[in-house]
PDB file of N, CA and C in Angstrom:
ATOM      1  N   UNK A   1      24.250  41.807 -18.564  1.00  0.00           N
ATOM      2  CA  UNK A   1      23.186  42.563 -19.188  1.00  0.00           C
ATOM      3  C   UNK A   1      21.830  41.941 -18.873  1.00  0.00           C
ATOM      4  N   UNK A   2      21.813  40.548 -19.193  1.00  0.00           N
ATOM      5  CA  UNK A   2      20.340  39.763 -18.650  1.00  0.00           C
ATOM      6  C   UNK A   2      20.152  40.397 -17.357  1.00  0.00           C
ATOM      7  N   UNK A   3      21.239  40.075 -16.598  1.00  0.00           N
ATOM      8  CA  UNK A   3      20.981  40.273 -14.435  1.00  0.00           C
ATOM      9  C   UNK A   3      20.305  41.678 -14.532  1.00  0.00           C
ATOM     10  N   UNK A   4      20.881  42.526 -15.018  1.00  0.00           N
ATOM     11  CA  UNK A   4      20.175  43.869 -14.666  1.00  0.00           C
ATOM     12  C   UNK A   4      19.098  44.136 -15.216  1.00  0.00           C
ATOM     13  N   UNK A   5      18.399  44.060 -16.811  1.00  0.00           N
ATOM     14  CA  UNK A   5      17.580  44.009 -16.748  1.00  0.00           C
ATOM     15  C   UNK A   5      16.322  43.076 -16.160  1.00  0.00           C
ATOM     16  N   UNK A   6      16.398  42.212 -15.898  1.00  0.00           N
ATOM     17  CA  UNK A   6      15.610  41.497 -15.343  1.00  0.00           C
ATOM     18  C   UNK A   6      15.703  42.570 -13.714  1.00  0.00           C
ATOM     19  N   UNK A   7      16.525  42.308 -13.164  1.00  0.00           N
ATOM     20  CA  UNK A   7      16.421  43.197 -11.942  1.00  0.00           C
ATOM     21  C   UNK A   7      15.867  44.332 -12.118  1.00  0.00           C
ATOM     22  N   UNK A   8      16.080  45.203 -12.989  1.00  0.00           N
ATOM     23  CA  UNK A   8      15.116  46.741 -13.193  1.00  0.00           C
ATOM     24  C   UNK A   8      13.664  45.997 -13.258  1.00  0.00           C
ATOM     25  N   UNK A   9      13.049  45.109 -14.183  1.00  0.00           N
ATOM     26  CA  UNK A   9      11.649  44.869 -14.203  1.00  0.00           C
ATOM     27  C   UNK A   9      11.632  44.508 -12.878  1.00  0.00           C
ATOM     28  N   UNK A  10      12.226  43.679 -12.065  1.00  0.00           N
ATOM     29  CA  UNK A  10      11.285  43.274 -10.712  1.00  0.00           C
ATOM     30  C   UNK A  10      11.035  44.795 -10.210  1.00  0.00           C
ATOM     31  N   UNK A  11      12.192  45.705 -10.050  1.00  0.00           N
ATOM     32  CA  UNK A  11      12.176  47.034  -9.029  1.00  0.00           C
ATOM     33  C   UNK A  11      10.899  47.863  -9.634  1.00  0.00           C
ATOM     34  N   UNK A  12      10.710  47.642 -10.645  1.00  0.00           N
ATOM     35  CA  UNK A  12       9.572  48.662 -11.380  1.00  0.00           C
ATOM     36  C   UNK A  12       8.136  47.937 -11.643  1.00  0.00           C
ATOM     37  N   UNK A  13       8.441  46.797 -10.869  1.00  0.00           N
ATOM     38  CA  UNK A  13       6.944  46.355 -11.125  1.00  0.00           C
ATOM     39  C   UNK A  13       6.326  46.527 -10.113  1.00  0.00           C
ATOM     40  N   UNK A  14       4.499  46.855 -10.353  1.00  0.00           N
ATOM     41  CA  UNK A  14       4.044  48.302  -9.461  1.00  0.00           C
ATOM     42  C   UNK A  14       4.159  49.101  -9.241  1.00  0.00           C
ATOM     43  N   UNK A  15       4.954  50.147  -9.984  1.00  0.00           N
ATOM     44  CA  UNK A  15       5.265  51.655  -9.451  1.00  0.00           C
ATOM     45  C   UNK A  15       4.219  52.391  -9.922  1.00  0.00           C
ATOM     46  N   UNK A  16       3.477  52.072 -10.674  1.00  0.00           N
ATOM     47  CA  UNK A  16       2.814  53.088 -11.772  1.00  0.00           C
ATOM     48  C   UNK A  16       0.990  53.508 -10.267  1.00  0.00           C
ATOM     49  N   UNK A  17       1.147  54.745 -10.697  1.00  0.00           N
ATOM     50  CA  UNK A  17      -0.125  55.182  -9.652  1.00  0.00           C
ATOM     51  C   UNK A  17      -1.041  54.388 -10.267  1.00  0.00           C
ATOM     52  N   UNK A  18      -2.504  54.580  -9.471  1.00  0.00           N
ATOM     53  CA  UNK A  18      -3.624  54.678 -10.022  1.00  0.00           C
ATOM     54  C   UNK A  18      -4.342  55.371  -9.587  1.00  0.00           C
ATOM     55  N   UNK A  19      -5.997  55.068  -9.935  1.00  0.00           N
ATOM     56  CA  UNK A  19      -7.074  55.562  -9.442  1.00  0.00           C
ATOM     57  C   UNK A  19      -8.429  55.322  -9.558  1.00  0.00           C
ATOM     58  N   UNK A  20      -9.330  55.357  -8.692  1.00  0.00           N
ATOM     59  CA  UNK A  20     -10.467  54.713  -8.537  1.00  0.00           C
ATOM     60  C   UNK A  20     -11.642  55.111  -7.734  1.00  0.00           C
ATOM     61  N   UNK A  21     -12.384  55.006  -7.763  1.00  0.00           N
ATOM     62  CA  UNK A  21     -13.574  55.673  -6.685  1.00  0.00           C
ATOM     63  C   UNK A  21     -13.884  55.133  -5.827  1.00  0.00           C
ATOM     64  N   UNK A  22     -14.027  55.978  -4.852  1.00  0.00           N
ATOM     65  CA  UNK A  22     -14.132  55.311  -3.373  1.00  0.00           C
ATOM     66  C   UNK A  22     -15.342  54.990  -2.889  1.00  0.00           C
ATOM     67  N   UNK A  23     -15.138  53.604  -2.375  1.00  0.00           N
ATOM     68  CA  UNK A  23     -16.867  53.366  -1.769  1.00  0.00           C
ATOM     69  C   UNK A  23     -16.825  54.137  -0.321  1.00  0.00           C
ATOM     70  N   UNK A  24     -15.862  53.818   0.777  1.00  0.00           N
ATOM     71  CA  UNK A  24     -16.409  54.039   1.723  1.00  0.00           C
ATOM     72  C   UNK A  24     -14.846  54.814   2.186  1.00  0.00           C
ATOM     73  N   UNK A  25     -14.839  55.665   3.493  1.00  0.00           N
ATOM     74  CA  UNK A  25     -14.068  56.108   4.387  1.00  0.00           C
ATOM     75  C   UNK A  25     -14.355  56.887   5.370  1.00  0.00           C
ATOM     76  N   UNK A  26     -13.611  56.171   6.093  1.00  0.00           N
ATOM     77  CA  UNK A  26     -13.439  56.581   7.623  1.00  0.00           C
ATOM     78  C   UNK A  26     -12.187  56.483   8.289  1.00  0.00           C
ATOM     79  N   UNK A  27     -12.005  56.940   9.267  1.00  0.00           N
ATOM     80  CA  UNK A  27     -10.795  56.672  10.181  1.00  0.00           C
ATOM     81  C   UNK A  27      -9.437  56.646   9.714  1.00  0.00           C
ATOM     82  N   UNK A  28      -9.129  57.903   8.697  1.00  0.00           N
ATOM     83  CA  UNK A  28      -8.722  58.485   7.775  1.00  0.00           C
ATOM     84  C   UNK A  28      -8.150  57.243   7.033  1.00  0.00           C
ATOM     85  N   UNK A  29      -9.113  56.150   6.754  1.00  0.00           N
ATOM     86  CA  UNK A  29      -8.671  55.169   5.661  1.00  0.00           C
ATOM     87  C   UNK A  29      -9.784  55.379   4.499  1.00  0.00           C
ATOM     88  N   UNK A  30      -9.385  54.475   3.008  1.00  0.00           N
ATOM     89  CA  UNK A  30     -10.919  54.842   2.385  1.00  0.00           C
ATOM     90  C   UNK A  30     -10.894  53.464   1.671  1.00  0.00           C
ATOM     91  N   UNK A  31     -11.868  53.169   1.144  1.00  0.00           N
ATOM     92  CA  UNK A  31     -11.907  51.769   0.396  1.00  0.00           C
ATOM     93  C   UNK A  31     -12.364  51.899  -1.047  1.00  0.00           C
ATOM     94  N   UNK A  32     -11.263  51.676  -1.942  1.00  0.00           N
ATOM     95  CA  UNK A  32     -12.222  52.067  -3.245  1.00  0.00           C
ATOM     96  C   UNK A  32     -11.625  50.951  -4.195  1.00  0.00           C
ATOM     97  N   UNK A  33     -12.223  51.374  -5.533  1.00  0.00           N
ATOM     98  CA  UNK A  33     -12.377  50.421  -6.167  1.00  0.00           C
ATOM     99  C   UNK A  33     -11.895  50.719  -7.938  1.00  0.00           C
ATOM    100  N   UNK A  34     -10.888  50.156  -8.219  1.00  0.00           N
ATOM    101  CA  UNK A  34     -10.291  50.615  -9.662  1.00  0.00           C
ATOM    102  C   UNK A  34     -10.061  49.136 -10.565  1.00  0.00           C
ATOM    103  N   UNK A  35      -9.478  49.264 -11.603  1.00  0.00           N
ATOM    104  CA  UNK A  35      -9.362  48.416 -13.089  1.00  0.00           C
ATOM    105  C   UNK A  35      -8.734  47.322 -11.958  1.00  0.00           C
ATOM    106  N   UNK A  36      -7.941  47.533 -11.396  1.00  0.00           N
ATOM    107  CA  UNK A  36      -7.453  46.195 -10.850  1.00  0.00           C
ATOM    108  C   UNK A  36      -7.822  45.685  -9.493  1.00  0.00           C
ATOM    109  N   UNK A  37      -8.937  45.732  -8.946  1.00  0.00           N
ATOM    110  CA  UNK A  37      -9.078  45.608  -8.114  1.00  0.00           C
ATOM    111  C   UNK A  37      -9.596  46.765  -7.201  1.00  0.00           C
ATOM    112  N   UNK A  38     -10.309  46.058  -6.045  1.00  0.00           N
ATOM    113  CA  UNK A  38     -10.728  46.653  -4.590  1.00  0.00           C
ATOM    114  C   UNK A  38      -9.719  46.465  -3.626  1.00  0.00           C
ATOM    115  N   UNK A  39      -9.245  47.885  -2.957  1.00  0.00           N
ATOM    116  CA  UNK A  39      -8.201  47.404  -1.690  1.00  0.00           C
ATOM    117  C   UNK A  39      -8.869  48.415  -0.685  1.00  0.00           C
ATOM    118  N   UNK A  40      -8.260  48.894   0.564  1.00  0.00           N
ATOM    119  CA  UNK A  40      -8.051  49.300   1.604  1.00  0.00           C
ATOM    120  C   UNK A  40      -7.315  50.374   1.833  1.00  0.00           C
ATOM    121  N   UNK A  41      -6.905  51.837   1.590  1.00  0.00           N
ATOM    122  CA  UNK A  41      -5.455  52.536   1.770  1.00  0.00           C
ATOM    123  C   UNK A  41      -5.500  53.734   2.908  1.00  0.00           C
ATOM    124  N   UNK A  42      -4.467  53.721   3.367  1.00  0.00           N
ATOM    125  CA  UNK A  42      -4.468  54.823   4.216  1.00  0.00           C
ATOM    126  C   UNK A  42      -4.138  55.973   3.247  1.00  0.00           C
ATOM    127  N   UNK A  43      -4.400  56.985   4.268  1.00  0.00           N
ATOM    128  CA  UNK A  43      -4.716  58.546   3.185  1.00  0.00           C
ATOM    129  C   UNK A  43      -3.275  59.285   3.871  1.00  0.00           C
ATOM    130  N   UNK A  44      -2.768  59.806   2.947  1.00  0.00           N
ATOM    131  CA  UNK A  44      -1.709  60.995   3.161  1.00  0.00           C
ATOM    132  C   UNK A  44      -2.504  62.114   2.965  1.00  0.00           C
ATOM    133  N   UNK A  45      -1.668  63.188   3.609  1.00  0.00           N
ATOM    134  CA  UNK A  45      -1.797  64.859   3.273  1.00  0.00           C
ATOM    135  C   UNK A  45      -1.073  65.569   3.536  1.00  0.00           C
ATOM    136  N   UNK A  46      -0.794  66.923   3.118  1.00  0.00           N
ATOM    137  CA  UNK A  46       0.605  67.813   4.005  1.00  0.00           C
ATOM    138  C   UNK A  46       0.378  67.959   5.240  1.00  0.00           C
ATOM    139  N   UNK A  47       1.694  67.868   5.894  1.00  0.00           N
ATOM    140  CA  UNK A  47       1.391  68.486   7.536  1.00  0.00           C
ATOM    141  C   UNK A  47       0.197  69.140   8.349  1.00  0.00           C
ATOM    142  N   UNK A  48      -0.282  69.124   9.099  1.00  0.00           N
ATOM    143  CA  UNK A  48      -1.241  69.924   9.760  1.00  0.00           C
ATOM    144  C   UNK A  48      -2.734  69.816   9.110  1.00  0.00           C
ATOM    145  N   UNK A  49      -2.649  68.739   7.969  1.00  0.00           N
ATOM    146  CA  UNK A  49      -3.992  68.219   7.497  1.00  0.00           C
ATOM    147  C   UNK A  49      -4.677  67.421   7.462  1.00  0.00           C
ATOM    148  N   UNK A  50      -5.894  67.437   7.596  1.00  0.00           N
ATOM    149  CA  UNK A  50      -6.564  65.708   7.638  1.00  0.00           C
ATOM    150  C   UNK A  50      -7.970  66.217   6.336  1.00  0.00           C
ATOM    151  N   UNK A  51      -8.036  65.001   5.493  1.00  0.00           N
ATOM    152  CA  UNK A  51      -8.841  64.960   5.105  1.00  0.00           C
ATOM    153  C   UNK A  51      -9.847  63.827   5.168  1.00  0.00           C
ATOM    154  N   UNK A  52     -10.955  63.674   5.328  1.00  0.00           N
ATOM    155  CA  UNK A  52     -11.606  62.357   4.634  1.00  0.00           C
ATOM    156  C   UNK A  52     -12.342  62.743   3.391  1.00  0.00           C
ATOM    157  N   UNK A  53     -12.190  62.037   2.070  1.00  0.00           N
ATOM    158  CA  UNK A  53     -12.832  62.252   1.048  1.00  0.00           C
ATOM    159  C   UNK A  53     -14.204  61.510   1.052  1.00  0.00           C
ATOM    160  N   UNK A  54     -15.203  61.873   0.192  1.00  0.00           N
ATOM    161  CA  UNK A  54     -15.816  61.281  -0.137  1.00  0.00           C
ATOM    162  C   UNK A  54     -16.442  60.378  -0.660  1.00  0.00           C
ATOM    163  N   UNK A  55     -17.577  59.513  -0.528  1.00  0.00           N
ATOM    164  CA  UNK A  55     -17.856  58.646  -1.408  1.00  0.00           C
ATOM    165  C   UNK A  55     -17.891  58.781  -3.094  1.00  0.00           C
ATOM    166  N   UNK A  56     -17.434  58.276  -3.766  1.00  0.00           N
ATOM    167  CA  UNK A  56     -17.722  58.105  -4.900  1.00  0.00           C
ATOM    168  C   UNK A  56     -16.472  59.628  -6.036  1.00  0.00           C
ATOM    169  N   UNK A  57     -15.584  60.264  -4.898  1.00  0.00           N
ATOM    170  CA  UNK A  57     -14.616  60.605  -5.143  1.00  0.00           C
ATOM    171  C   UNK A  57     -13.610  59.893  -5.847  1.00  0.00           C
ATOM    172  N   UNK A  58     -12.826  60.179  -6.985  1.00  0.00           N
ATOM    173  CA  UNK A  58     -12.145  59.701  -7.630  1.00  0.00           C
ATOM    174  C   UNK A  58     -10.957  59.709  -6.381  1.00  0.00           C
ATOM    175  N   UNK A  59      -9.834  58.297  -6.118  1.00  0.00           N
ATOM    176  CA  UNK A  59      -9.129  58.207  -5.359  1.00  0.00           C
ATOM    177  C   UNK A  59      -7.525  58.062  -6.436  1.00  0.00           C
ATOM    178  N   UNK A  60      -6.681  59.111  -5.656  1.00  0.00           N
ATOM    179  CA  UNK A  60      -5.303  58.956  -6.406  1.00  0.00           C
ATOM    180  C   UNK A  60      -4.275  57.899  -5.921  1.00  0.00           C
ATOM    181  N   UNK A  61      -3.925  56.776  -6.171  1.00  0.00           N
ATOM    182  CA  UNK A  61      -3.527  55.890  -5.035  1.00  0.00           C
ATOM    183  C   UNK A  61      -1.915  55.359  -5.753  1.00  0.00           C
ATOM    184  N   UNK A  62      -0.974  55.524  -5.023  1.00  0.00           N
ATOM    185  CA  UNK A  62       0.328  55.116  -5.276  1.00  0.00           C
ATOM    186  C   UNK A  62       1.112  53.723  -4.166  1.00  0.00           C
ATOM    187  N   UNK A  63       1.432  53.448  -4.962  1.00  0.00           N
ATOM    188  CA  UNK A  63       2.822  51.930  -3.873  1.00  0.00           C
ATOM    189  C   UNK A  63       3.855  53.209  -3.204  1.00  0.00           C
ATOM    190  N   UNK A  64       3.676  52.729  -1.925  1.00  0.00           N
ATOM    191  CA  UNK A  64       5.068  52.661  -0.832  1.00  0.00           C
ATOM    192  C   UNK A  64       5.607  51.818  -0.405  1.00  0.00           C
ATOM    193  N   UNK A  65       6.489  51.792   0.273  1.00  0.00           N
ATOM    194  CA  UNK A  65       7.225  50.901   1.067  1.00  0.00           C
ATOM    195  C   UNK A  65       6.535  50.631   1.832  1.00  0.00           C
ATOM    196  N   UNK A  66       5.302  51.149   2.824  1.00  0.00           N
ATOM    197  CA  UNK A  66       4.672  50.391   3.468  1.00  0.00           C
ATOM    198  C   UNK A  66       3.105  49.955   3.240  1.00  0.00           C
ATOM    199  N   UNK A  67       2.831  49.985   1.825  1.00  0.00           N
ATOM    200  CA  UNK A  67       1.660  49.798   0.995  1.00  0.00           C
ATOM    201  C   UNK A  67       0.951  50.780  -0.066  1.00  0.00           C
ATOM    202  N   UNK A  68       0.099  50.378  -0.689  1.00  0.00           N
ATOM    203  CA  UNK A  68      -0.396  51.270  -1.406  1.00  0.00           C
ATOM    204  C   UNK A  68      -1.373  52.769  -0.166  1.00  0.00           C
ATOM    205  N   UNK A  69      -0.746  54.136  -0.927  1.00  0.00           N
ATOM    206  CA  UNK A  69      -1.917  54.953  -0.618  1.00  0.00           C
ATOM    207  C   UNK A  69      -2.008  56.134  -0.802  1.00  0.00           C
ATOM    208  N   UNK A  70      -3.033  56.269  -0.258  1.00  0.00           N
ATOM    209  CA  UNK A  70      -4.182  57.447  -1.310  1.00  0.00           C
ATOM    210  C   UNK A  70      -3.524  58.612  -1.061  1.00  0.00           C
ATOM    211  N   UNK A  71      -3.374  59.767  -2.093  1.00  0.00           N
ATOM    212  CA  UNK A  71      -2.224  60.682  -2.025  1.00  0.00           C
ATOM    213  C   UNK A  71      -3.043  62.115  -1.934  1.00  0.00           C
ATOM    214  N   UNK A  72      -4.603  61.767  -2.366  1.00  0.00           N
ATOM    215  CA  UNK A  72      -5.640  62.732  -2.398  1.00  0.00           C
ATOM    216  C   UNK A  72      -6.583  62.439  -3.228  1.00  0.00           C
ATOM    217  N   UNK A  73      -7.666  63.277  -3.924  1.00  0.00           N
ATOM    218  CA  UNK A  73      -8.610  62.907  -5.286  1.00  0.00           C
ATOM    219  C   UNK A  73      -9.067  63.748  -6.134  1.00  0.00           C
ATOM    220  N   UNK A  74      -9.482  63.216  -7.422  1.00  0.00           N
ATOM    221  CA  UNK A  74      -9.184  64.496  -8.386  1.00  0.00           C
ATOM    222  C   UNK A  74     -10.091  65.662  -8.099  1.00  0.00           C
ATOM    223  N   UNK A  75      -9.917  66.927  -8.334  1.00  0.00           N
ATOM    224  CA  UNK A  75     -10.060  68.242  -8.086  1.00  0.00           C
ATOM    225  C   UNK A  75     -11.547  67.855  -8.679  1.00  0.00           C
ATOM    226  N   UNK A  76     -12.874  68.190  -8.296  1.00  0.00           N
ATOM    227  CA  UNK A  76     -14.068  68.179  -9.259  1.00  0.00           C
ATOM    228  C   UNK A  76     -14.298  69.898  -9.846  1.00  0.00           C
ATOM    229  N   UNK A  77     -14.728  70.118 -10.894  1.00  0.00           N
ATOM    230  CA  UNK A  77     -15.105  71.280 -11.472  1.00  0.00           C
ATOM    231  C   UNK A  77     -15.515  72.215 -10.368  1.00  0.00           C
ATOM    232  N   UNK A  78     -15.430  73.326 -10.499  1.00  0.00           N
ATOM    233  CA  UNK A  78     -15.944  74.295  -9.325  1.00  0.00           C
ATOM    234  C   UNK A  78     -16.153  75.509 -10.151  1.00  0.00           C
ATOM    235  N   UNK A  79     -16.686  76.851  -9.418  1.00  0.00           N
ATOM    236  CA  UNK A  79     -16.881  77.941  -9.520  1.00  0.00           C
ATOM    237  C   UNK A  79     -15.945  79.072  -9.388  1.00  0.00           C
ATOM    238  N   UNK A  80     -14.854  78.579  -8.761  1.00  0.00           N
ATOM    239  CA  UNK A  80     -13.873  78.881  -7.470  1.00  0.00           C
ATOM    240  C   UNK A  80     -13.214  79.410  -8.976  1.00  0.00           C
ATOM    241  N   UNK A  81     -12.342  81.013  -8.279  1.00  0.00           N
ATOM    242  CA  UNK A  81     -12.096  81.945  -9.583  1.00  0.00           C
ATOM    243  C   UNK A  81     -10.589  81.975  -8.743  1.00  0.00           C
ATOM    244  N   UNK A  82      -9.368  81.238  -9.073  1.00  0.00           N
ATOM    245  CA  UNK A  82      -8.273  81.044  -8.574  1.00  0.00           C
ATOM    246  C   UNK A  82      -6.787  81.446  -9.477  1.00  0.00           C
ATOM    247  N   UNK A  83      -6.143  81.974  -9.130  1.00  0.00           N
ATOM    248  CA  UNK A  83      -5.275  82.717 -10.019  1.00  0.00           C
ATOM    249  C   UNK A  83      -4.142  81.426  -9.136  1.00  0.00           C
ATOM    250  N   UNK A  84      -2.904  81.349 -10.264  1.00  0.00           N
ATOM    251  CA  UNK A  84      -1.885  80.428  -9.870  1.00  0.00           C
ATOM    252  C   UNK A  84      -1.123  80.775  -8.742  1.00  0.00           C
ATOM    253  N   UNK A  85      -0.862  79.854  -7.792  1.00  0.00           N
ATOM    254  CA  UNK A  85      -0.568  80.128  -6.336  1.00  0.00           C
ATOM    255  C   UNK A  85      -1.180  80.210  -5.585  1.00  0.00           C
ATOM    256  N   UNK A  86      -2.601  80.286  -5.444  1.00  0.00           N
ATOM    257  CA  UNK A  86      -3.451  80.922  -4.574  1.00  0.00           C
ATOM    258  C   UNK A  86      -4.061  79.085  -4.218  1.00  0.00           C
ATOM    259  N   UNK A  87      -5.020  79.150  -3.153  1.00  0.00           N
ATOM    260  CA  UNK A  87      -5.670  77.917  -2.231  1.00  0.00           C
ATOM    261  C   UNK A  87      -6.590  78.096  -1.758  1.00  0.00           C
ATOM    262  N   UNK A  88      -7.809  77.514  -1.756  1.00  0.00           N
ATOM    263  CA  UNK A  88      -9.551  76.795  -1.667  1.00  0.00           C
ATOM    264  C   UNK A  88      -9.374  75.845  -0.683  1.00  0.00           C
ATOM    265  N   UNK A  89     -10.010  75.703   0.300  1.00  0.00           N
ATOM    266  CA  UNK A  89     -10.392  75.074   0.992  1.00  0.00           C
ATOM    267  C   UNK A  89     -11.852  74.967   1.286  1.00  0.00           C
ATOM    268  N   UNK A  90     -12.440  73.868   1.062  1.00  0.00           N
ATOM    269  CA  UNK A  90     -13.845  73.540   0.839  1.00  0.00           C
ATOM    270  C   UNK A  90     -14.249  72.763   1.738  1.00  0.00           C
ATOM    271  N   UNK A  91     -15.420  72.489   2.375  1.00  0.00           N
ATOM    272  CA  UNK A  91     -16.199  71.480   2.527  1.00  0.00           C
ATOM    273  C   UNK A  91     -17.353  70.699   2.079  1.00  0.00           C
ATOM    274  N   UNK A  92     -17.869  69.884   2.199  1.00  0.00           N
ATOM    275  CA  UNK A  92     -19.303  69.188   1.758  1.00  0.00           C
ATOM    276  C   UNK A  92     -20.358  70.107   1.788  1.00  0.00           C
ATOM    277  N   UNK A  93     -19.973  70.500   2.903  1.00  0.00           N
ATOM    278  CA  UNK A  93     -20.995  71.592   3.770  1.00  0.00           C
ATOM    279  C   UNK A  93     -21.480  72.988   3.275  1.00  0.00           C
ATOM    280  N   UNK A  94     -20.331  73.524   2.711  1.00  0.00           N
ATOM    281  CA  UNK A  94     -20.834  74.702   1.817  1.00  0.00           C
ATOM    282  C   UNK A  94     -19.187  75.454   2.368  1.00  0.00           C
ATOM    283  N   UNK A  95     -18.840  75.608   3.359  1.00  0.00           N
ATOM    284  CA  UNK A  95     -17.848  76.602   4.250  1.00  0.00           C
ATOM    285  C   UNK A  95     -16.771  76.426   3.596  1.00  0.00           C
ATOM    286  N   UNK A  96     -15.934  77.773   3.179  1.00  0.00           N
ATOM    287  CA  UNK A  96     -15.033  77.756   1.836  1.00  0.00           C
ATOM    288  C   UNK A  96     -13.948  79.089   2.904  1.00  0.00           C
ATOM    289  N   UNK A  97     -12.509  79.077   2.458  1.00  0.00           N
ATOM    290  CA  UNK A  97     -11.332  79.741   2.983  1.00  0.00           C
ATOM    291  C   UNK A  97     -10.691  79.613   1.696  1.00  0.00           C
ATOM    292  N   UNK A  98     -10.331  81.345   1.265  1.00  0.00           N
ATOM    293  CA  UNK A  98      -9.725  81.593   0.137  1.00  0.00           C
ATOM    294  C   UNK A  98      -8.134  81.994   0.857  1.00  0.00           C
ATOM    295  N   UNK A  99      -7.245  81.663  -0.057  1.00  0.00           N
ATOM    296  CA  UNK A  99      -5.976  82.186   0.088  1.00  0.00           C
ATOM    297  C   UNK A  99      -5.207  82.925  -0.667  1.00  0.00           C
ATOM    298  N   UNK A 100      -5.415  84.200  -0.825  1.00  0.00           N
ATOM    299  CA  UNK A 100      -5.428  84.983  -2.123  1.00  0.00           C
ATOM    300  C   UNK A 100      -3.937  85.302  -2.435  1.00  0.00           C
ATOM    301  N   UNK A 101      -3.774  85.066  -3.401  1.00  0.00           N
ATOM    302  CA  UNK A 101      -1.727  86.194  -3.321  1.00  0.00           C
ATOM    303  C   UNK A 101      -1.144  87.442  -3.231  1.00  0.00           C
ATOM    304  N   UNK A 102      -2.645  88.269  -3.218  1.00  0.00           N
ATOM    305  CA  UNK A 102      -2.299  89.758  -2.732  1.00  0.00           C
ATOM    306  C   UNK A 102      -2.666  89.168  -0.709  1.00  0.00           C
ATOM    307  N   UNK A 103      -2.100  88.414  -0.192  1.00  0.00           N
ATOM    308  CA  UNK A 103      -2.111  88.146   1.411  1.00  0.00           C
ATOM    309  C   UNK A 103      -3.519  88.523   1.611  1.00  0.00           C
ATOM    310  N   UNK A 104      -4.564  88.735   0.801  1.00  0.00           N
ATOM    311  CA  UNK A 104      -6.404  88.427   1.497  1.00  0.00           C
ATOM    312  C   UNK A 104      -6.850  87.224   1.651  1.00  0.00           C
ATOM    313  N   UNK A 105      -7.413  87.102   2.844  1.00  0.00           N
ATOM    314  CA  UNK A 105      -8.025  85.691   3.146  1.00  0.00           C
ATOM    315  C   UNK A 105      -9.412  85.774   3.186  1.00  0.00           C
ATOM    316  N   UNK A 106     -10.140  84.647   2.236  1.00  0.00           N
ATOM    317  CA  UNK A 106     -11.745  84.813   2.501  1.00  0.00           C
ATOM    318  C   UNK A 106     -12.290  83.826   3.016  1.00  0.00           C
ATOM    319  N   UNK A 107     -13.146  84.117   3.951  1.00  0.00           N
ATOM    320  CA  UNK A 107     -13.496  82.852   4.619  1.00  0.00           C
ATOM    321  C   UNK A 107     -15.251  83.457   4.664  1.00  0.00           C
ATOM    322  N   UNK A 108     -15.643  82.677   3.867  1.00  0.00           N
ATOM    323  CA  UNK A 108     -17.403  82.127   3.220  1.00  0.00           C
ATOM    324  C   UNK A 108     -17.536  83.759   2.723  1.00  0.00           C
ATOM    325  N   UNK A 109     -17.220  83.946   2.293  1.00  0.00           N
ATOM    326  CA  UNK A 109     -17.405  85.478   1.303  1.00  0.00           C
ATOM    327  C   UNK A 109     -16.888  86.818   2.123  1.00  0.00           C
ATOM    328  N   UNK A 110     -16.184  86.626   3.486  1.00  0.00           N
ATOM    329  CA  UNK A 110     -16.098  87.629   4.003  1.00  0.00           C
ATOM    330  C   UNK A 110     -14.124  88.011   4.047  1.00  0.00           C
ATOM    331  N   UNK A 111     -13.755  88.852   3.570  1.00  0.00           N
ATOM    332  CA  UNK A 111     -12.794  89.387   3.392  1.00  0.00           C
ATOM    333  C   UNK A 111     -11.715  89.725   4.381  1.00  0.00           C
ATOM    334  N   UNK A 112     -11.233  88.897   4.780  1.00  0.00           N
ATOM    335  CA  UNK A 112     -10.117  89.429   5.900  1.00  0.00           C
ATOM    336  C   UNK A 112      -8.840  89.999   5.321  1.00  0.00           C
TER     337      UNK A 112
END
């Protein structure tokens, strides 16, 4: 009974996410900074995506097997009028692609 629990705490120590704001990124890495510290993480995304977030973006950051990293960052408030299922794609820039669930796609207000 001791062996295993003690063995569950080692396996579960660090699992828990975090998050933190990012000072800097580039080269789809970002560097930010939370309660425990400043690190370094490479960025995930689904297939066929790249993002770089921004400065001062809240960063979502989890342990892997091959280090901590950033999984994405929190959603900021928007305007964006989105029914469940549907997808926004934004930039800094202003240039926005709606993905509607009646199959309409809008890309910067124009209706395909």
């Amino acid at each position: 009974m001791w062996l295993s629990k003690n063995i569950a705490r080692i396996e579960n120590k660090n699992t828990a996410a975090s998050s933190g704001k990012i000072k800097q990124s580039a080269d789809r890495r970002i560097s930010a900074s939370a309660a425990n510290g400043t690190g370094q993480f490479a960025l995930a995304a689904p297939p066929g995506m790249i993002f770089i977030p921004q400065k001062d973006d809240e960063a979502v950051v989890i342990p892997t097997d091959s280090g901590q990293m950033c999984i994405g960052v929190r959603i900021p408030p928007t305007d964006y009028e989105l029914e469940a299922g549907e997808i926004a794609f934004y930039s800094a820039g202003g240039a926005t692609i709606f993905l509607k669930n009646n199959g309409k796609v809008i890309i910067n207000g124009e209706e395909y």
